[in-house]
Protein backbone atom coordinates (compact mmCIF):
# COMPACT_ATOMS: atom_id res chain seq x y z
CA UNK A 1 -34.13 -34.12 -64.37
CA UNK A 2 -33.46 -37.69 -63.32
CA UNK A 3 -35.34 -39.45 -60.65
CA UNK A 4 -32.88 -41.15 -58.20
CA UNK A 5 -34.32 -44.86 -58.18
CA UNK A 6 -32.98 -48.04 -55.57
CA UNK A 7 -32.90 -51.56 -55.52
CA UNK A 8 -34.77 -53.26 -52.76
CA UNK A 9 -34.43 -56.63 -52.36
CA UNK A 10 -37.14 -58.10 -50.81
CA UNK A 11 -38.11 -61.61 -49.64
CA UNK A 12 -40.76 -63.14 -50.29
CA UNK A 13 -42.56 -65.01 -53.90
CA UNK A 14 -42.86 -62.84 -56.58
CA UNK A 15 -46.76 -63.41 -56.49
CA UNK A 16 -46.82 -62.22 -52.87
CA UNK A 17 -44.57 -59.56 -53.34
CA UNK A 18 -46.04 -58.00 -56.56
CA UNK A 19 -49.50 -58.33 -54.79
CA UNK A 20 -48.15 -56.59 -51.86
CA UNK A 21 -46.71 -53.65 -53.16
CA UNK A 22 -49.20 -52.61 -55.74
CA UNK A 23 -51.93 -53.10 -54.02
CA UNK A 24 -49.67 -50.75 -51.14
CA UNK A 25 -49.28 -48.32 -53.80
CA UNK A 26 -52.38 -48.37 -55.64
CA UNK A 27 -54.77 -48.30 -52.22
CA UNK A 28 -52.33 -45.64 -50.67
CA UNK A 29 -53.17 -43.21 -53.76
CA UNK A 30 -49.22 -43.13 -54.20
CA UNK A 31 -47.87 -42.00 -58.02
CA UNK A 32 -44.95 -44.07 -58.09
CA UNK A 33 -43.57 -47.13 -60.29
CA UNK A 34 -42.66 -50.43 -58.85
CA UNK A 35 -40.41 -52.31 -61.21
CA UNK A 36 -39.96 -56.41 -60.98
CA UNK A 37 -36.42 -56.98 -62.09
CA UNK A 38 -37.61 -60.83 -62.90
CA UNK A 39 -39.90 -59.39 -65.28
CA UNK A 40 -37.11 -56.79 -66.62
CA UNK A 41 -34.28 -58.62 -67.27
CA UNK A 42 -32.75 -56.93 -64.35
CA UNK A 43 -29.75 -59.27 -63.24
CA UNK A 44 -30.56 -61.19 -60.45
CA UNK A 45 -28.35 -62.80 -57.90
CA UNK A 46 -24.61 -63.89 -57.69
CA UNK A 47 -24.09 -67.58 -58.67
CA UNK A 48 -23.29 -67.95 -55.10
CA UNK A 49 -26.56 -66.34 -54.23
CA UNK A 50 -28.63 -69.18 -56.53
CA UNK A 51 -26.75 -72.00 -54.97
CA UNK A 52 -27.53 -71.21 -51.37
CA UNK A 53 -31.07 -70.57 -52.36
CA UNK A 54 -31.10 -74.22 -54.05
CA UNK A 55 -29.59 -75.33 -50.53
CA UNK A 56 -32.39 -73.66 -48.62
CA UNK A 57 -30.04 -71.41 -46.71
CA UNK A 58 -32.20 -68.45 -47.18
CA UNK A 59 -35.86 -68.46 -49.65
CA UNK A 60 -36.94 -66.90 -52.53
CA UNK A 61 -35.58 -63.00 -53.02
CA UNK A 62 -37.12 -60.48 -55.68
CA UNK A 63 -35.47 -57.60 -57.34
CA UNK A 64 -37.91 -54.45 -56.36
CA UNK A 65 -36.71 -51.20 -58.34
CA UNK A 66 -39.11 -48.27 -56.75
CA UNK A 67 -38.44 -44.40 -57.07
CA UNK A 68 -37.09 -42.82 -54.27
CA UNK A 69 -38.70 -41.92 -51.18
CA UNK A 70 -41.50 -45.14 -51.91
CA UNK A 71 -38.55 -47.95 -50.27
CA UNK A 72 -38.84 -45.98 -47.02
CA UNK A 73 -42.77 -46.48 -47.15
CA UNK A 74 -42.26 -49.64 -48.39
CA UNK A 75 -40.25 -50.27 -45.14
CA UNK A 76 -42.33 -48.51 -42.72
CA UNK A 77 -45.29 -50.77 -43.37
CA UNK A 78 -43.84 -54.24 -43.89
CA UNK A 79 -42.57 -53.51 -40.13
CA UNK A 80 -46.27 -53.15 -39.31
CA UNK A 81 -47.32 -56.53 -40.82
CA UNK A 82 -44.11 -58.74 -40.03
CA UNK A 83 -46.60 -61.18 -38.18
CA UNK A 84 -49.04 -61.33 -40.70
CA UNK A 85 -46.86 -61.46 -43.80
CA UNK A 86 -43.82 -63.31 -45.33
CA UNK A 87 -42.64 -60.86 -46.20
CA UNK A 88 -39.15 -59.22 -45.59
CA UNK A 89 -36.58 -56.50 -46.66
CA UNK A 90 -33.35 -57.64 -47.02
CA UNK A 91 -31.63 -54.60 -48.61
CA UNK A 92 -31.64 -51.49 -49.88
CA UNK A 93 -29.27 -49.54 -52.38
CA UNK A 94 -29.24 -46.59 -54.76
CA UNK A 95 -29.15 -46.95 -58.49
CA UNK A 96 -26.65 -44.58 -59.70
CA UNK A 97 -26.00 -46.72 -63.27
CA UNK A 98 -27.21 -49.34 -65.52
CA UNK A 99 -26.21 -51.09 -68.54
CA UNK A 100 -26.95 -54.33 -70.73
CA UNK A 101 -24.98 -55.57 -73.69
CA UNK A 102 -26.15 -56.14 -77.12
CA UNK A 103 -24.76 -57.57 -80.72
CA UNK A 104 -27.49 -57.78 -83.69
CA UNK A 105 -27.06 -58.66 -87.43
CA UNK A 106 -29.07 -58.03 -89.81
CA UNK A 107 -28.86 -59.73 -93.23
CA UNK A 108 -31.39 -57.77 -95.47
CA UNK A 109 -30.93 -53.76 -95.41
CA UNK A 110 -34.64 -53.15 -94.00
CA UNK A 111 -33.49 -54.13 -91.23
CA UNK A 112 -29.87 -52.93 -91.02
CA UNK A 113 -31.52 -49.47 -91.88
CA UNK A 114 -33.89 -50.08 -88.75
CA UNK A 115 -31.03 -51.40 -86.71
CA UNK A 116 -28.60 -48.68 -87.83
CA UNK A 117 -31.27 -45.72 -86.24
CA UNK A 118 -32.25 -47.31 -83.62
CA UNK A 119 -28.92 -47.77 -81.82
CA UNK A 120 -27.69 -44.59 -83.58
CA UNK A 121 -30.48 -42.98 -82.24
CA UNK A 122 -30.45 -43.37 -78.51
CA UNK A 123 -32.11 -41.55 -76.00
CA UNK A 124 -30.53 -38.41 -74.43
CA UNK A 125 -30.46 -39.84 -71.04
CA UNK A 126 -28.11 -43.38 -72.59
CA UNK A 127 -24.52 -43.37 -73.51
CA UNK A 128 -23.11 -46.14 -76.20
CA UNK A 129 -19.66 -47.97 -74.94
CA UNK A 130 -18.16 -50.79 -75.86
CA UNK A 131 -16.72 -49.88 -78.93
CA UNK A 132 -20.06 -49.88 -81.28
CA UNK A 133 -19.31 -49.67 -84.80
CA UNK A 134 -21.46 -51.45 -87.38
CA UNK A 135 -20.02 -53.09 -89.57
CA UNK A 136 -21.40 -53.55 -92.90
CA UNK A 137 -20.87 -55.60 -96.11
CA UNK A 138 -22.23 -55.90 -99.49
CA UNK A 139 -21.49 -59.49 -101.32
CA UNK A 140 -23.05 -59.53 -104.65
CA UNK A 141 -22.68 -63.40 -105.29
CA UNK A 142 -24.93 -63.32 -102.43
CA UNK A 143 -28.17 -62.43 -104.25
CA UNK A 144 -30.69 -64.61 -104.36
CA UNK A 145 -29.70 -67.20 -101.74
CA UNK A 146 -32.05 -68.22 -98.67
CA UNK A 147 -31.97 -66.57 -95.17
CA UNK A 148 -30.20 -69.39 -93.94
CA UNK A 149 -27.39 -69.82 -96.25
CA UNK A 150 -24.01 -69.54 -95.20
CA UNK A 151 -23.56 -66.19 -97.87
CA UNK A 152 -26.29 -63.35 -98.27
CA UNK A 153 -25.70 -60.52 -100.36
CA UNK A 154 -26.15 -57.83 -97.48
CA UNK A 155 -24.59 -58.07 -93.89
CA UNK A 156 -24.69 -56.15 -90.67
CA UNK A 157 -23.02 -56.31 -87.53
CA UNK A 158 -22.67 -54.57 -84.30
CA UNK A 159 -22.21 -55.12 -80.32
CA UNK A 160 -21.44 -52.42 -77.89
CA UNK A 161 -23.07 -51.44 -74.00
CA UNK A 162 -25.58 -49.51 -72.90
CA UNK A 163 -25.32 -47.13 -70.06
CA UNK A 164 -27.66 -44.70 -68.55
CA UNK A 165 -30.37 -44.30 -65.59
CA UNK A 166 -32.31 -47.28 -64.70
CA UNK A 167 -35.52 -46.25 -66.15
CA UNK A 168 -34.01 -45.53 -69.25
CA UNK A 169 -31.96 -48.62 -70.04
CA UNK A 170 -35.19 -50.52 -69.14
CA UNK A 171 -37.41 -48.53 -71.29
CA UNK A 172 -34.94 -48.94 -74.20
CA UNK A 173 -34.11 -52.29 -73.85
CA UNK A 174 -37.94 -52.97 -73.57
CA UNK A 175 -38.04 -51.39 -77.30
CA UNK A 176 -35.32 -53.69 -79.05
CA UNK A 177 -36.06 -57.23 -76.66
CA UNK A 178 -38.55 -57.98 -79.61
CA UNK A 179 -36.19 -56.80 -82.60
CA UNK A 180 -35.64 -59.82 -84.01
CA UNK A 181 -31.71 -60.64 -84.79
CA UNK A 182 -30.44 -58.36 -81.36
CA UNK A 183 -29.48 -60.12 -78.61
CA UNK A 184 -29.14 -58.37 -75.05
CA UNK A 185 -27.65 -59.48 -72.23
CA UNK A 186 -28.99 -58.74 -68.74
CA UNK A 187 -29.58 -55.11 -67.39
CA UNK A 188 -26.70 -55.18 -64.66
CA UNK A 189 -26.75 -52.39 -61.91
CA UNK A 190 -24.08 -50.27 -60.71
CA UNK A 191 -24.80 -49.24 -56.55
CA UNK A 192 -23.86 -45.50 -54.75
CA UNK A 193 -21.36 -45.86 -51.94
């Protein structure tokens, strides 16, 4: 069963706001996750967004993802403490998808094996899009030469999208951020009506 999960955008510092809410969660006894989108790789605002931050227009927001039920709480007592904290919420939406894009190569087979099962390999909960198909290729003159030549006798490649629940995508893409030779673009966030 999936957990339904929303965005909260709060503002404050992250500091302050991390502070806040576990110490809110963890003193209140509550069994929920709090999860930092800055610390995530959770897109963060529109270009727009960044400039009129830059231009003071509005301070410093943080991506809060929090299961659901805990934004209400969340809500409740922040309106308690308004004088006594910077604090503010700004927003509040429900996660119904997220996904992040990816390409890795691999130029020895240990780790196109690795790469292949991985990604071949996902979690129930995560779909593949994008048109992933590896692409492999096996150059004999290659043998022998350095990492960084421009031939090597084995190649991989492969891109494609991730899509699936929040917690899932961020679990996953928590697994291959420290693969090295994939790259991943930013967990982006798709919003219920």
């Amino acid at each position: 069963m999936t957990k339904g999960y929303y965005e909260v955008i709060v503002e404050g510092t992250l500091d302050l706001v991390k502070g806040f809410v576990m110490g809110y969660l963890e003193g209140s006894g509550i069994q929920g996750e709090a999860i930092f989108g800055e610390e995530h790789h959770v897109e963060n605002e529109s270009k727009f967004g960044q400039l009129l931050r830059l231009l003071h227009v509005k301070g410093k927001q943080v991506k809060l993802i929090v299961g659901m039920g805990i934004h209400n709480l969340l809500k409740e007592v922040l309106s308690r403490r308004v004088d006594q904290l910077k604090i503010k919420i700004v927003s509040v939406r429900e996660i119904t998808d997220a996904a992040f894009e990816f390409s890795y190569k691999a130029y020895t087979t240990e780790l196109g094996e690795t790469l292949k099962k991985k990604f071949g390999n996902l979690p129930e909960e995560l779909t593949m899009e994008g048109g992933y198909a590896p692409v492999e290729k096996i150059n004999p003159e290659g043998k022998g030469i350095e990492a960084y030549a421009p031939l090597h006798e084995y190649e991989l490649k492969a891109k494609g999208i991730i899509h699936g629940p929040i917690k899932a995508v961020i679990d996953f893409y928590g697994e291959i951020e420290h693969i090295s030779m994939v790259e991943s673009g930013d967990i982006k966030l798709k919003y219920g009506g």
